[in-house]
Protein backbone atom coordinates (compact mmCIF):
# COMPACT_ATOMS: atom_id res chain seq x y z
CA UNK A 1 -11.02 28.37 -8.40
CA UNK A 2 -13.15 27.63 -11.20
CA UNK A 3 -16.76 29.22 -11.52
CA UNK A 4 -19.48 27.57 -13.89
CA UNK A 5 -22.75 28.72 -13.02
CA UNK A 6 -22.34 29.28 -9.41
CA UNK A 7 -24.38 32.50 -8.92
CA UNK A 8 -26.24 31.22 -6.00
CA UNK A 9 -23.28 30.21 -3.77
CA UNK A 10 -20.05 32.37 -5.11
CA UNK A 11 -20.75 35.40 -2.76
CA UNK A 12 -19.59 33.40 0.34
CA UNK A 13 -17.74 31.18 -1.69
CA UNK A 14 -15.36 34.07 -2.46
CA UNK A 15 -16.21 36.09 0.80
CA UNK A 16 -14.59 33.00 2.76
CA UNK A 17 -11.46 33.65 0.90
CA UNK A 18 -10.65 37.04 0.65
CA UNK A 19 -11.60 37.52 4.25
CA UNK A 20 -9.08 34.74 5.24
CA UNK A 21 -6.65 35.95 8.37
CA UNK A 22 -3.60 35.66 6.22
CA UNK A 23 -3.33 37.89 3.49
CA UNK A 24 -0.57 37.76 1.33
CA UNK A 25 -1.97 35.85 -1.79
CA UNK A 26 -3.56 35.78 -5.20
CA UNK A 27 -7.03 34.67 -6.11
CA UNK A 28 -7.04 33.68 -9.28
CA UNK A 29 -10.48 32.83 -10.69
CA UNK A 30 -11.06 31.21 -14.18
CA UNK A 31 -14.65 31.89 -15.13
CA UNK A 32 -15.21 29.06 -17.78
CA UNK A 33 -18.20 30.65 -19.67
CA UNK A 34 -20.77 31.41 -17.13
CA UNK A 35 -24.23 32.59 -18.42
CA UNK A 36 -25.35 33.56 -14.76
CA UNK A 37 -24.67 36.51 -12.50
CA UNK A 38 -20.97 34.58 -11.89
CA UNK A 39 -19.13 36.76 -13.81
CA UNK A 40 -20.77 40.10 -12.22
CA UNK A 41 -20.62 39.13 -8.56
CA UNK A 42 -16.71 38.21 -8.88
CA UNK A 43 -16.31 41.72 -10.85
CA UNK A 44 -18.22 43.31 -7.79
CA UNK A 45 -14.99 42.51 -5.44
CA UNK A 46 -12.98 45.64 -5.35
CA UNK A 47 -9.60 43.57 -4.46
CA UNK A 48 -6.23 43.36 -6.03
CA UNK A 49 -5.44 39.77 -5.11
CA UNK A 50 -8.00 38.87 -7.56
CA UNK A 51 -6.93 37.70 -10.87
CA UNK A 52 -10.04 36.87 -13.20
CA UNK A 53 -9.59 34.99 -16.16
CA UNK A 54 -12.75 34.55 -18.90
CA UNK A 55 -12.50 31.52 -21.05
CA UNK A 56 -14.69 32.33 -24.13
CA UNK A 57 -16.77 29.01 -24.21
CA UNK A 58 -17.41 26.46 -21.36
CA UNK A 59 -14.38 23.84 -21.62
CA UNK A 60 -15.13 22.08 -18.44
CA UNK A 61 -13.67 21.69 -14.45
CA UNK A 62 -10.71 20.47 -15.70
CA UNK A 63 -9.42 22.42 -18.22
CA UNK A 64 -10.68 25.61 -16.29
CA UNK A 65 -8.13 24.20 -13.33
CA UNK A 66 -5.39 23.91 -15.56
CA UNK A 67 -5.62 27.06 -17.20
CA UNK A 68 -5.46 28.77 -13.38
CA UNK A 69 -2.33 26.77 -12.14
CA UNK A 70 -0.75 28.30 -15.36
CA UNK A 71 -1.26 31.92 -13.65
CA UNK A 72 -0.88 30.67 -10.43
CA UNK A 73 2.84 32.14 -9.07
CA UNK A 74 2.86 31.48 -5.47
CA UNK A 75 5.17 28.58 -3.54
CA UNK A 76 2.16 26.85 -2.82
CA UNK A 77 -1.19 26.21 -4.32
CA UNK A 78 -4.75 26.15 -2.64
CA UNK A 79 -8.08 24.85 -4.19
CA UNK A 80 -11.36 26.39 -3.69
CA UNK A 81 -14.95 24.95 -4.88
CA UNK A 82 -17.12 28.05 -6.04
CA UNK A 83 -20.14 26.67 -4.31
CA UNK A 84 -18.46 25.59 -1.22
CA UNK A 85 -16.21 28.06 1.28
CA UNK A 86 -13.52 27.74 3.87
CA UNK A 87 -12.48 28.90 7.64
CA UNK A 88 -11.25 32.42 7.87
CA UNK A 89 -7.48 30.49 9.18
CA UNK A 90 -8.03 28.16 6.67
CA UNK A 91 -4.66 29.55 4.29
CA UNK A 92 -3.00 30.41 7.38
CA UNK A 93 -3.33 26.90 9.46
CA UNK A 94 -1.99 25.24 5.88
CA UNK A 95 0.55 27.34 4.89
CA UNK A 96 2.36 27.70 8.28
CA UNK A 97 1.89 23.78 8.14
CA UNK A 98 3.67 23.13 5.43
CA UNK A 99 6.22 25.57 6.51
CA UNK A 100 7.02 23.57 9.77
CA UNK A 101 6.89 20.50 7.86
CA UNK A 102 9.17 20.31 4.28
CA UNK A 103 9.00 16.34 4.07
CA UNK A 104 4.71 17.19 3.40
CA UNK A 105 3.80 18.02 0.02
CA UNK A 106 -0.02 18.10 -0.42
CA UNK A 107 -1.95 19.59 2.77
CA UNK A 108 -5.79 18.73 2.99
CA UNK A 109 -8.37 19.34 6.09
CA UNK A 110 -11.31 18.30 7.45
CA UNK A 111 -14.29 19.05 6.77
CA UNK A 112 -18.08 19.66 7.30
CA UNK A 113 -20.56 18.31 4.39
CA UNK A 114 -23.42 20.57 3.90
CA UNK A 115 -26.69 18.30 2.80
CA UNK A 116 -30.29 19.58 2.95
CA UNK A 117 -28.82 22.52 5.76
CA UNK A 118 -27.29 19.92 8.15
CA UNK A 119 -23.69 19.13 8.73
CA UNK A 120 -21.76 16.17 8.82
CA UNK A 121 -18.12 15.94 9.93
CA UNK A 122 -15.44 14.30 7.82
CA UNK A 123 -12.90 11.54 9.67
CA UNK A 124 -10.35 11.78 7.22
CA UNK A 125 -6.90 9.45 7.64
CA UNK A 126 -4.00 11.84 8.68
CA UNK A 127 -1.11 10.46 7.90
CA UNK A 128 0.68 9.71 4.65
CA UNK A 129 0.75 5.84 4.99
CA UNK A 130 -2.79 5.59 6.01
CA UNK A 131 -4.29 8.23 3.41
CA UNK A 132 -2.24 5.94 0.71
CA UNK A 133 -4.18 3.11 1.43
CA UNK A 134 -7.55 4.36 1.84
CA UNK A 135 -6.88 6.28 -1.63
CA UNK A 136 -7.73 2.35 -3.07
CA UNK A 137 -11.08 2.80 -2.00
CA UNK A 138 -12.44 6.01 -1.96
CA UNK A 139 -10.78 9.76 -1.82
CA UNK A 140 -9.07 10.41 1.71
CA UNK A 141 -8.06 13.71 0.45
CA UNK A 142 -10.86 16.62 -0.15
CA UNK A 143 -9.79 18.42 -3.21
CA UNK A 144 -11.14 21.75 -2.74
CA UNK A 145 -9.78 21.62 0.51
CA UNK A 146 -5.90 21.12 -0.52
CA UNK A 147 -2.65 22.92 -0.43
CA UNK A 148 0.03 21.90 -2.38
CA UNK A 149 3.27 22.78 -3.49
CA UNK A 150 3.58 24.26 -6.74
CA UNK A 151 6.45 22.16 -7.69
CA UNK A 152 4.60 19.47 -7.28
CA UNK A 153 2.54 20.42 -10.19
CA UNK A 154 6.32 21.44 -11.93
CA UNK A 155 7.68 17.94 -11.88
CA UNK A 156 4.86 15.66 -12.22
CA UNK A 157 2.59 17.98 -14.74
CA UNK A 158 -1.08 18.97 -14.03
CA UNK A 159 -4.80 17.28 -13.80
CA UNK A 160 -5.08 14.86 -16.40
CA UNK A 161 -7.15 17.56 -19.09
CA UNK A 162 -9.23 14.07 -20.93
CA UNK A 163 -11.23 13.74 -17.65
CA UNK A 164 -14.28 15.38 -16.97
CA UNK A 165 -14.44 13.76 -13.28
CA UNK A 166 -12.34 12.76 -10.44
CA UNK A 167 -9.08 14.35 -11.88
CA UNK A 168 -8.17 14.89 -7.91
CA UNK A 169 -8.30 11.02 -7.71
CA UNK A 170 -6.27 10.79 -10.89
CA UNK A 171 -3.76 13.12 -9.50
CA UNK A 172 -3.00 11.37 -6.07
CA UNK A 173 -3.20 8.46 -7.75
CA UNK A 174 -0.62 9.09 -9.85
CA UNK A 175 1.44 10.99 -7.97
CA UNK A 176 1.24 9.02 -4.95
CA UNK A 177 4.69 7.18 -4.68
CA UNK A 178 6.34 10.29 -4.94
CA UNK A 179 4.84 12.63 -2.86
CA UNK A 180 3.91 12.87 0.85
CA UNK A 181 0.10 14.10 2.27
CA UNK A 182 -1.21 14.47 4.92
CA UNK A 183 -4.93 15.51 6.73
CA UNK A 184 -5.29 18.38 9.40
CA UNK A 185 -7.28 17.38 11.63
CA UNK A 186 -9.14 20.78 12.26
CA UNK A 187 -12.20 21.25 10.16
CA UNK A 188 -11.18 24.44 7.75
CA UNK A 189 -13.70 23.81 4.61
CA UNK A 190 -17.34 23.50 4.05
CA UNK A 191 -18.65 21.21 1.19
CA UNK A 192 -22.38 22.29 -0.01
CA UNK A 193 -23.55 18.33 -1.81
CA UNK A 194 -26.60 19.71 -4.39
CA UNK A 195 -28.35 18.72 -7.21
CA UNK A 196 -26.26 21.03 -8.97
CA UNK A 197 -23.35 20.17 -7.87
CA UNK A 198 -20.35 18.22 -9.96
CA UNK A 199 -20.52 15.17 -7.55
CA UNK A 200 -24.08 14.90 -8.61
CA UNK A 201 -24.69 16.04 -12.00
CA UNK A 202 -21.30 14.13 -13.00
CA UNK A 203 -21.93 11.16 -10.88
CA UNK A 204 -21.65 8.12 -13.58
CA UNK A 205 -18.82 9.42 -14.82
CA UNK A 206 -16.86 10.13 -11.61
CA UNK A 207 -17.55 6.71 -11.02
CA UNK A 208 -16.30 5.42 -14.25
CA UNK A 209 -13.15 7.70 -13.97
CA UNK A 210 -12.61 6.87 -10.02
CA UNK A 211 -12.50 2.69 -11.65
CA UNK A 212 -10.64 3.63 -14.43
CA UNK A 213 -7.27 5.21 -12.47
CA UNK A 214 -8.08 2.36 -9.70
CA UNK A 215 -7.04 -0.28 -12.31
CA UNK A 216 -3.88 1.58 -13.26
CA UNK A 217 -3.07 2.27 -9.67
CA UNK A 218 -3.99 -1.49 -8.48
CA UNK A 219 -2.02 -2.99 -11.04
CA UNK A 220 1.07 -0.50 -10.63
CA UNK A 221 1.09 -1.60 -6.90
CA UNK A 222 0.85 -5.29 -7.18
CA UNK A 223 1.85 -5.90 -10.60
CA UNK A 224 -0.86 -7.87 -11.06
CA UNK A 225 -3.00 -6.84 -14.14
CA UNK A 226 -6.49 -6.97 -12.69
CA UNK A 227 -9.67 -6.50 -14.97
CA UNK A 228 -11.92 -3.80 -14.98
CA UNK A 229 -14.80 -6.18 -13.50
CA UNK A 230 -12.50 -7.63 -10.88
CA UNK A 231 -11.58 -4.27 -9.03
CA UNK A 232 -15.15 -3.04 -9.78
CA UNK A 233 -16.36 -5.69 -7.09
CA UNK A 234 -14.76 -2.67 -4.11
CA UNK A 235 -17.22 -0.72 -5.28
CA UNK A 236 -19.70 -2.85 -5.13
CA UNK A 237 -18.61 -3.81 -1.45
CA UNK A 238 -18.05 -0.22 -0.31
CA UNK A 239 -22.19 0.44 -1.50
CA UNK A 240 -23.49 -2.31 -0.19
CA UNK A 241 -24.20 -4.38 -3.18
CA UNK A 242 -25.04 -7.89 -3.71
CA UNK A 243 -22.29 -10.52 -4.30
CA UNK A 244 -21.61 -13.90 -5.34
CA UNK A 245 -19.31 -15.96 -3.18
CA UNK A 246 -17.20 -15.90 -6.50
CA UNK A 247 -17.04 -11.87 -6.16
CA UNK A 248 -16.11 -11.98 -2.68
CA UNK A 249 -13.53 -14.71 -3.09
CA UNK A 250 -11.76 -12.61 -5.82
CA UNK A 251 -11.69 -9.74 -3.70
CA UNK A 252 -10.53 -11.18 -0.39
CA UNK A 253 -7.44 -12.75 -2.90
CA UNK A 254 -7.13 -9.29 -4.23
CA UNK A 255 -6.91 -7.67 -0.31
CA UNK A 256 -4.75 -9.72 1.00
CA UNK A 257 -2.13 -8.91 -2.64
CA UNK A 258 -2.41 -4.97 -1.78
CA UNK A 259 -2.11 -5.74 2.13
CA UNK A 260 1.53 -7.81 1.20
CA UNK A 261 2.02 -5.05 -0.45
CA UNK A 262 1.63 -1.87 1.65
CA UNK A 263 2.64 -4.00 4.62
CA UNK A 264 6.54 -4.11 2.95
CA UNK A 265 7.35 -0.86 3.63
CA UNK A 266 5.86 -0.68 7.10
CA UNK A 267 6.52 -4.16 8.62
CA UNK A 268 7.59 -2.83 11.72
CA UNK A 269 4.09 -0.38 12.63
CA UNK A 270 1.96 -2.76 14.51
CA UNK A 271 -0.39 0.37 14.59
CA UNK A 272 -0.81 0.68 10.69
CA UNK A 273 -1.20 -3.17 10.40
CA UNK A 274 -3.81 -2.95 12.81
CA UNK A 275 -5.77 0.22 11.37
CA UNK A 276 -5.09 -1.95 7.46
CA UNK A 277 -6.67 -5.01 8.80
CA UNK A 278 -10.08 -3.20 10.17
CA UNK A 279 -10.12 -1.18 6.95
CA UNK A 280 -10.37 -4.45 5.29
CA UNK A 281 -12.59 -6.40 8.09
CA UNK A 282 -14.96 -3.49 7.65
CA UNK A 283 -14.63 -3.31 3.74
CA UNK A 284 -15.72 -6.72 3.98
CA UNK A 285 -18.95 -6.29 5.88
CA UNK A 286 -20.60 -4.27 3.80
CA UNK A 287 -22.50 -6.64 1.72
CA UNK A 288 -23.72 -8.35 4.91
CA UNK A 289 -25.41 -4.88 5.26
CA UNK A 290 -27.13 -5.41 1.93
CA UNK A 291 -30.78 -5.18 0.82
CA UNK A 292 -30.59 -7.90 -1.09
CA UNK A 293 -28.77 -10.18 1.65
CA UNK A 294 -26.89 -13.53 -0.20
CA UNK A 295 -27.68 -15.92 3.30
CA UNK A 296 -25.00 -18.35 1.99
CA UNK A 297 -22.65 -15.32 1.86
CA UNK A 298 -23.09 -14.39 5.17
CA UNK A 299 -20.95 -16.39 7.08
CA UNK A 300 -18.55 -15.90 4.63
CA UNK A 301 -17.98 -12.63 4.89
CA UNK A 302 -18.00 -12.93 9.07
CA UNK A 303 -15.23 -15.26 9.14
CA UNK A 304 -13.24 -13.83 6.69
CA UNK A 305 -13.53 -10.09 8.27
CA UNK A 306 -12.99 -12.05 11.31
CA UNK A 307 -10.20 -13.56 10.27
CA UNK A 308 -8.38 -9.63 9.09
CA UNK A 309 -9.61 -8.36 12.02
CA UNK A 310 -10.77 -10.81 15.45
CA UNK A 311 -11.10 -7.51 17.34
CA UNK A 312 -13.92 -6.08 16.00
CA UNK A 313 -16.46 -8.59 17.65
CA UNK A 314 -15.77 -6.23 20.85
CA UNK A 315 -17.00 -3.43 18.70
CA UNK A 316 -20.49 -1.71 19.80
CA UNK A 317 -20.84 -0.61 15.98
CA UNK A 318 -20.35 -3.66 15.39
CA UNK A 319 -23.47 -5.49 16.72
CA UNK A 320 -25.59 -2.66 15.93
CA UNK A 321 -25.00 -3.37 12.32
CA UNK A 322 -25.22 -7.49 12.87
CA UNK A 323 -28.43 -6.75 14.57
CA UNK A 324 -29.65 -4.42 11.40
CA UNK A 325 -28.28 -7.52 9.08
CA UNK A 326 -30.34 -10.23 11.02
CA UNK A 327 -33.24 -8.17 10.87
CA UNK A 328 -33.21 -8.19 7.59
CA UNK A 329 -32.41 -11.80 6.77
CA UNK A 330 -35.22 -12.32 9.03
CA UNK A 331 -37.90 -10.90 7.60
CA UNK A 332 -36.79 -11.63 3.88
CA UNK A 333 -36.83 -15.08 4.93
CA UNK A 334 -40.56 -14.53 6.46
CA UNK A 335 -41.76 -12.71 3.28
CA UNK A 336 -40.31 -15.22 0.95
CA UNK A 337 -42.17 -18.25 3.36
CA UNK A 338 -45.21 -16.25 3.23
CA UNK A 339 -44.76 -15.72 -0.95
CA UNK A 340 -44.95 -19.47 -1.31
CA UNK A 341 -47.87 -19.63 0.87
């Protein structure tokens, strides 16, 4: 665990984890140049398992994580979030997971997201195959959250120390076609989202990091050597942004490539073909849900999402949000009329 700063959470943070049921493990702790009360409330734990490591100056998340899995010497490897904290069977539930299952290499959980004092659950992807492909979109794996093997972290090296953000996405990333995950699907971690936090305060440049590895890991896939722009357009998609029919035609191209793909090496699970093709009829959607609503996209993006996925016209979710989208087109179509009044 790495500490910056984190006076206001790091009681429970480190409560949750020296409390845990099983007991037989080190906490090592890499205080990366707090100028809080960090480095006081960690020294106020009278525990052995505790190994607390000062760096002099403030070298960052990254660095700070690397310099603990150097003094890390257990068979496996848990994160922890100094602002966030875990279930007390958390280590327990993981470790005798991995135990029962070798072929498994990185372990992550659930999870509730702590915003503003209410909770919302994660519905992460469980298996290997299905994490793999939602890791082009977003990050189906909740870092602080993980257990992995150490040798994991022996053969293919540690987080990439040049980023600042999303080295977890980085990792899997590059890791990915060599290891195997997988989700529990009990809830064992708690995720506090604040102003302070890194997802905030570091938000551009998790973003910019997040593209950056997508590009490598799109192109390594398909061996197509996408630009920066092109794969940019998924995010776009996945916030609800406005396209051209240009955007969504290079994207739908670029689906169906990763879909040939990823559907190689499981031609014969009609259930992961079907969970692929609502990812992507869903994906697709999104900029229907838009603010700023392109009408002459619209059908466009029902057909093709349509044509992933026919099924999800039966969907109750699914009419909720076309009857949000009309709405909308509706009355931006009255407001404009009434503009040129």
């Amino acid at each position: 665990m790495s500490v910056y700063n984190a006076g206001d959470f790091l009681h429970e943070s480190i409560s949750s984890i020296i409390n845990q049921s099983f007991l037989d493990f080190e906490f090592v702790i890499v205080n990366d140049g707090s100028n809080d009360e960090s480095q006081k409330i960690i020294k106020s734990y009278n525990d052995s398992r505790i190994k607390l490591i000062n760096n002099k100056t403030n070298v960052g998340l990254t660095k700070s994580l690397n310099i603990g899995l150097s003094k890390c010497r257990g068979k496996y490897i848990a994160r922890m979030d100094a602002d966030d904290f875990s279930m007390p069977s958390r280590l327990k539930i993981q470790c005798d997971y991995l135990k029962s299952n070798p072929s498994i290499d990185i372990i992550g959980t659930n999870a509730y997201k702590i915003i503003n004092n209410k909770r919302i659950r994660t519905t992460l992807p469980l298996e290997d195959k299905r994490i793999k492909w939602q890791l082009l979109f977003s990050a189906p794996i909740i870092h602080p959250s993980v257990m992995v093997r150490a040798n994991v972290f022996k053969k293919f090296g540690n987080f990439n120390s040049k980023l600042i953000a999303a080295q977890d996405f980085e990792y899997w990333c590059r890791v990915s076609e060599h290891v195997q995950f997988a989700n529990l699907p009990d809830v064992l971690h708690n995720i506090r989202i604040h102003s302070k936090s890194i997802s905030s305060v570091k938000n551009k440049e998790q973003e910019n990091s997040r593209l950056e590895t997508l590009v490598m890991y799109i192109r390594s896939i398909t061996k197509n050597r996408y630009e920066l722009d092109e794969l940019n357009i998924f995010y776009l998609m996945r916030s609800k942004k406005f396209l051209t029919n240009k955007q969504l035609s290079i994207a739908i191209n670029i689906l169906n490539e990763l879909r040939k793909e990823f559907f190689k090496k499981n031609q014969e699970d009609i259930s992961y073909k079907n969970f692929v093709n609502e990812k992507i009829s869903w994906l697709i959607l999104q900029p229907v849900f838009s603010n700023n609503v392109n009408f002459h996209l619209f059908p466009q993006c029902l057909l093709a999402a349509f044509r992933f996925n026919h099924s999800i016209i039966r969907e109750k979710i699914f009419f909720n949000y076309m009857k949000l989208a009309f709405s909308k087109a509706i009355k931006k179509k009255y407001n404009a009329y009434m503009f040129r009044r």
